[in-house]
Structures are given as C-alpha cells and as structure tokens.
Protein backbone atom coordinates (compact mmCIF):
# COMPACT_ATOMS: atom_id res chain seq x y z
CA UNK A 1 -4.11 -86.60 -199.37
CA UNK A 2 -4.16 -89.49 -201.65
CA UNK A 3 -0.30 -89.52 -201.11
CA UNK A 4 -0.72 -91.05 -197.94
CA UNK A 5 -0.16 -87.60 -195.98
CA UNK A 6 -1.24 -85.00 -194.24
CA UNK A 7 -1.56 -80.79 -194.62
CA UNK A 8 -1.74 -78.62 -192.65
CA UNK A 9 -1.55 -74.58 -191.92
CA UNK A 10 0.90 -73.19 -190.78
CA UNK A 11 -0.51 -69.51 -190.93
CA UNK A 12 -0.98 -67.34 -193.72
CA UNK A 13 -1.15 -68.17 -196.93
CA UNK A 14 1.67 -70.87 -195.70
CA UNK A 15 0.60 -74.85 -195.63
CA UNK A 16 3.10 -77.81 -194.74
CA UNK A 17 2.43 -81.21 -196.29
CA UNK A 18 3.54 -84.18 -194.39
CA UNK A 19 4.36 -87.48 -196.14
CA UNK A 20 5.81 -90.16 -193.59
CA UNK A 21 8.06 -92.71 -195.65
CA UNK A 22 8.54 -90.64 -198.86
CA UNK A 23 12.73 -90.16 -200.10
CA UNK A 24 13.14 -86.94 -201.12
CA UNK A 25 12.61 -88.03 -204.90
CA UNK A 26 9.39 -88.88 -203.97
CA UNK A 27 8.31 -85.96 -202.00
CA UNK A 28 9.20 -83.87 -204.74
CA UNK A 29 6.91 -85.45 -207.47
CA UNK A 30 4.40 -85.14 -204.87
CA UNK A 31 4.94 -81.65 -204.63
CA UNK A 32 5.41 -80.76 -208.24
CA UNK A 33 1.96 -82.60 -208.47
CA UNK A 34 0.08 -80.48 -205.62
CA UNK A 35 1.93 -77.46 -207.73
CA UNK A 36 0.46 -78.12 -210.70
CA UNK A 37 -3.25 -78.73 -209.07
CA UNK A 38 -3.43 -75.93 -207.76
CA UNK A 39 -2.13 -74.17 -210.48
CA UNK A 40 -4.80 -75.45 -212.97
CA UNK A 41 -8.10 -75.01 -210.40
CA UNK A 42 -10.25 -72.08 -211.93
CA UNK A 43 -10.80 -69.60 -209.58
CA UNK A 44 -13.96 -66.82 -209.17
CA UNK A 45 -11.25 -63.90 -208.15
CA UNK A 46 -9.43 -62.76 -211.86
CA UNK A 47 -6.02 -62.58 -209.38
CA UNK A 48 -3.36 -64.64 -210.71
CA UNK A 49 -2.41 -67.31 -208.15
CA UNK A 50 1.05 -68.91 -207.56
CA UNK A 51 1.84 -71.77 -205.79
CA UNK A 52 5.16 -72.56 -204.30
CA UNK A 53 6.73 -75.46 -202.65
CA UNK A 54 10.31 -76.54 -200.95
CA UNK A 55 10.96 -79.36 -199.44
CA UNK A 56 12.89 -80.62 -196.72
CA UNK A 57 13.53 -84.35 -195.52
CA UNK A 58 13.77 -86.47 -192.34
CA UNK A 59 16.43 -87.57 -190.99
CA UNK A 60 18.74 -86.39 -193.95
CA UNK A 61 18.12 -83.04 -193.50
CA UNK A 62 16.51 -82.05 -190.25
CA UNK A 63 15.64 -84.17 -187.43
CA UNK A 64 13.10 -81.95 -185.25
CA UNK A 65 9.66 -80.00 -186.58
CA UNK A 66 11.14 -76.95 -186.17
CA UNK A 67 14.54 -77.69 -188.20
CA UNK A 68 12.61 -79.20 -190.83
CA UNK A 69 9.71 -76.17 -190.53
CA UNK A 70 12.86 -73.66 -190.87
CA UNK A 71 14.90 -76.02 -193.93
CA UNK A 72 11.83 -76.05 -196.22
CA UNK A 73 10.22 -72.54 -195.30
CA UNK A 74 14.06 -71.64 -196.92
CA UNK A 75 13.52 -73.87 -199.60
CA UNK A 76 9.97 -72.28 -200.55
CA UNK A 77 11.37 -68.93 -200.22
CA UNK A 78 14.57 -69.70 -203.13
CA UNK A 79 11.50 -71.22 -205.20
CA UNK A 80 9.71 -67.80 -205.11
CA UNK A 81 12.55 -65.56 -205.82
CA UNK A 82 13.19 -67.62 -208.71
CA UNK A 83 9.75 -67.45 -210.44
CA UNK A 84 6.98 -68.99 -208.29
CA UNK A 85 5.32 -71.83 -209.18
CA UNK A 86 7.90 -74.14 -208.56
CA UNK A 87 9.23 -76.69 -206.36
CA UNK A 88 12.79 -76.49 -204.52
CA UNK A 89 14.80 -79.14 -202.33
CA UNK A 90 16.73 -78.17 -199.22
CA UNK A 91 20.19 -77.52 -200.05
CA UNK A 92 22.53 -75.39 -197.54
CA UNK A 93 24.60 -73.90 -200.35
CA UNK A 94 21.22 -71.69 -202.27
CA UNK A 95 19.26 -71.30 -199.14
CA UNK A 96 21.82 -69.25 -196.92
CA UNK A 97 22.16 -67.15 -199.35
CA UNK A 98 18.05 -67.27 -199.91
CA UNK A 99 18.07 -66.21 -195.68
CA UNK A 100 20.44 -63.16 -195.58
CA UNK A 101 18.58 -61.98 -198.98
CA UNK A 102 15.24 -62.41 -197.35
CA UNK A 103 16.45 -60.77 -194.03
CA UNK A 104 17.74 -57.65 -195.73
CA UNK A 105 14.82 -57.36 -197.80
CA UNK A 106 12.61 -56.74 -194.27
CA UNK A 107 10.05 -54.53 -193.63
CA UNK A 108 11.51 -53.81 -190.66
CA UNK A 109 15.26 -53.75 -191.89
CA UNK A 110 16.35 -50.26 -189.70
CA UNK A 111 15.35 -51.95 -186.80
CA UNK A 112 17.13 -55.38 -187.98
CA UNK A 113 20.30 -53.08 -188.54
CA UNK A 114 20.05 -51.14 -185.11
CA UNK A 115 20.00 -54.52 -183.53
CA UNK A 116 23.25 -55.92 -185.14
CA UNK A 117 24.88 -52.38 -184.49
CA UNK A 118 23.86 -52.79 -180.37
CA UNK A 119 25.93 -55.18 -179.05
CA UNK A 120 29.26 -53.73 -181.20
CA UNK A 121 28.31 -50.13 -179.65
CA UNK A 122 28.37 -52.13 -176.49
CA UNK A 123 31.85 -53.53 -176.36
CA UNK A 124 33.61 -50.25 -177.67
C-alpha cells in the first residue's frame, strides 16, 4: 500500500484496508483511488467486475475492530445497492436502513422471521 496501509481479507470476495492516521477525507480519496484501480486492471475472465468500498473511521465512528468491521461492511453494502463501483462513508441515518433492507433480503429470511415470531409466541 503506497498509502501507508495495510489490506487484508476478510473472507470472500470481502478485503478491509487499514490506513492508521488518515481523517475520513483522506481515507476516502484513498478509496475512490483503490476503486478506480481496480476498476481499470484488464482481466483474462470477459465477467464484468465491480468494486465497492465504505468506509468507517476511528475514534469518530467506532472505537473497536469489530464496530468499525460492522460500520463500514454497512457502508459497502449502501454503496452496492446504489450502483457498485463506488465509495460510501459511515453515516447512521442511510446505513440502518441499508441493515433491515439487507436482512429482509436473506436467503434464509423464513427462518429470520420464525426467529423474531419465537420469543412473542413465548410470552402469550
């Protein structure tokens, strides 16, 4: 990372980028510039490739790795569902909405929905 960080994977076709010192301005050029990278490299496969990125800050926004993990995985997710190849900050107000979308869109929604219905079954 010439920007002074570090990536890793998180699993999947999910990565995290670390950049120690960076204000949120700052980690989202470097995003927007890792977005466009990738979006130019020429790839064997004829599969169109999208690259997504949110963003989420220390201490402003989260604190711990899994806060910060959760904030930007949110982040990402209101970047794809508003046409890929973008970059998104962390805000509360677009990404809680961007979390009960993405749970009710679920593979496994019944089961989701059985769950929630369980405890209220329980206390009638």
């Amino acid at each position: 990372m010439r920007q002074g960080g570090e990536a890793f994977r998180l699993g999947g076709d999910e990565f995290a980028v670390l950049l120690p010192e960076q204000t949120e301005e700052e980690a989202l050029s470097t995003a927007a510039s890792i977005v466009d990278r990738l979006r130019g490299m020429k790839l064997e496969f004829t599969e169109r490739v999208t690259v997504s990125a949110g963003v989420a800050t220390y201490p402003v926004q989260g604190v711990g790795r899994e806060e910060l993990i959760r904030l930007a995985d949110s982040a990402l997710y209101w970047a794809k569902e508003h046409g890929k190849t973008r970059v998104h900050p962390y805000r509360p107000e677009v990404v809680e909405l961007a979390d009960l979308k993405k749970l009710a869109r679920g593979a496994d929604r019944a089961a989701r929905n059985e769950a929630a219905e369980s405890p209220a079954r329980a206390t009638r």
